[in-house]
C-alpha atoms as a PDB file:
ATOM      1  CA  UNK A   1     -22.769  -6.398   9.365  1.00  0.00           C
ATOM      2  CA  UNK A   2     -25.145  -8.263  11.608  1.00  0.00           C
ATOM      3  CA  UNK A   3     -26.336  -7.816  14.936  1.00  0.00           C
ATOM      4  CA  UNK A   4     -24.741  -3.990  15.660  1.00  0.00           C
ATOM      5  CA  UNK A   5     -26.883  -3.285  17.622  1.00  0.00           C
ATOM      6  CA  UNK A   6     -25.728  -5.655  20.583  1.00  0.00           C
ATOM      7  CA  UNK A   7     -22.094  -3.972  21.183  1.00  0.00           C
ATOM      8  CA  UNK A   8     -21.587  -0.839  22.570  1.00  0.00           C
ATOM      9  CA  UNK A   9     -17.917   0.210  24.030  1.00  0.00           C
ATOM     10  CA  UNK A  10     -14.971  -1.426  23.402  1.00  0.00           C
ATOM     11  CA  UNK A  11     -11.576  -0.188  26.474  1.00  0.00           C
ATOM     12  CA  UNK A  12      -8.903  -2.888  26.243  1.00  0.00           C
ATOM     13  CA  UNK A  13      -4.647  -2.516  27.142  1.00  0.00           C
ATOM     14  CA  UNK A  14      -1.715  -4.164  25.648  1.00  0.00           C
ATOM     15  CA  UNK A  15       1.837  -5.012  26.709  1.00  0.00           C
ATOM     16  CA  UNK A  16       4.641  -5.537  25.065  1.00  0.00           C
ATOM     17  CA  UNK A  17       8.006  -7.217  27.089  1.00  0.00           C
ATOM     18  CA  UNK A  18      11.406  -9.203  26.126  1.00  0.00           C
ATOM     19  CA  UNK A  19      11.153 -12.314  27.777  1.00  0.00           C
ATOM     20  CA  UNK A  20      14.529 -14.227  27.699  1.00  0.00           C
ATOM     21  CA  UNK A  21      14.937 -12.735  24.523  1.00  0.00           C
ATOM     22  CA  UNK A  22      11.656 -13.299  22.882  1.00  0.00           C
ATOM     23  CA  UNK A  23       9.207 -10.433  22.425  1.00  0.00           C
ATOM     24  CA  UNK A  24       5.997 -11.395  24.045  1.00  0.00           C
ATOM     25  CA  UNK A  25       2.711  -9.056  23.224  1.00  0.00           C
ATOM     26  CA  UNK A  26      -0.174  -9.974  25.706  1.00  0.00           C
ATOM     27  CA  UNK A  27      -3.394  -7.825  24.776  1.00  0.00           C
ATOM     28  CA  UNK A  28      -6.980  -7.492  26.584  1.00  0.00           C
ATOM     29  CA  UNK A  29     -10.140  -5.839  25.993  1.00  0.00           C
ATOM     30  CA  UNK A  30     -13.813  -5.870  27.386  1.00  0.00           C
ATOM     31  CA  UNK A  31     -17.040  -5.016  25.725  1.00  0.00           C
ATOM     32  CA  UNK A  32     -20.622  -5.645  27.130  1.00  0.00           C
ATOM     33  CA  UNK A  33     -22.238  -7.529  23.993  1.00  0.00           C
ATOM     34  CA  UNK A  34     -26.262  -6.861  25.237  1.00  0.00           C
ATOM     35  CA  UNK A  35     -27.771 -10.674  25.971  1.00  0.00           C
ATOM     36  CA  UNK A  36     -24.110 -12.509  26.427  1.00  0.00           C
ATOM     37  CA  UNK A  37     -22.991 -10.116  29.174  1.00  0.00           C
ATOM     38  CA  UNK A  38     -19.371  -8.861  29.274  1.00  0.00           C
ATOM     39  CA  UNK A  39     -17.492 -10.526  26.621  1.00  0.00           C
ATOM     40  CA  UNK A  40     -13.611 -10.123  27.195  1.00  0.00           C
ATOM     41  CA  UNK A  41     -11.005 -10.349  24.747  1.00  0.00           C
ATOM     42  CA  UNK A  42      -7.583 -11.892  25.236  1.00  0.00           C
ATOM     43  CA  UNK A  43      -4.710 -12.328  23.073  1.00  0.00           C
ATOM     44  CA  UNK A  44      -1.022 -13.612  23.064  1.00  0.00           C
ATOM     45  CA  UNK A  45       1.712 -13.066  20.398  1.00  0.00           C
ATOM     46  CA  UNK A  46       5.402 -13.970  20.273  1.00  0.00           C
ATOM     47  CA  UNK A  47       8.326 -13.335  17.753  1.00  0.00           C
ATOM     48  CA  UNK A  48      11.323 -15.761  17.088  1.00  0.00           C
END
């Protein structure tokens, strides 16, 4: 792939809960990415 050479580290946590019933996943991660900075990561996910 292209452009490697920006990212370095990647350190990220995830939860996973029953919310009324409904499994809820909420992830996050951070990785500097060189010229943008920090670039953070965040993700949601539900079952029914």
């Amino acid at each position: 792939m292209f452009n490697y050479d920006e990212r370095s580290w990647t350190a990220g946590v995830g939860v996973k809960a029953d919310v009324s019933g409904i499994p809820l996943r909420v992830d996050y991660a951070i990785e500097p990415f060189g010229l943008f900075g920090n670039v953070h990561y965040i993700s949601v996910g539900f079952a029914y």
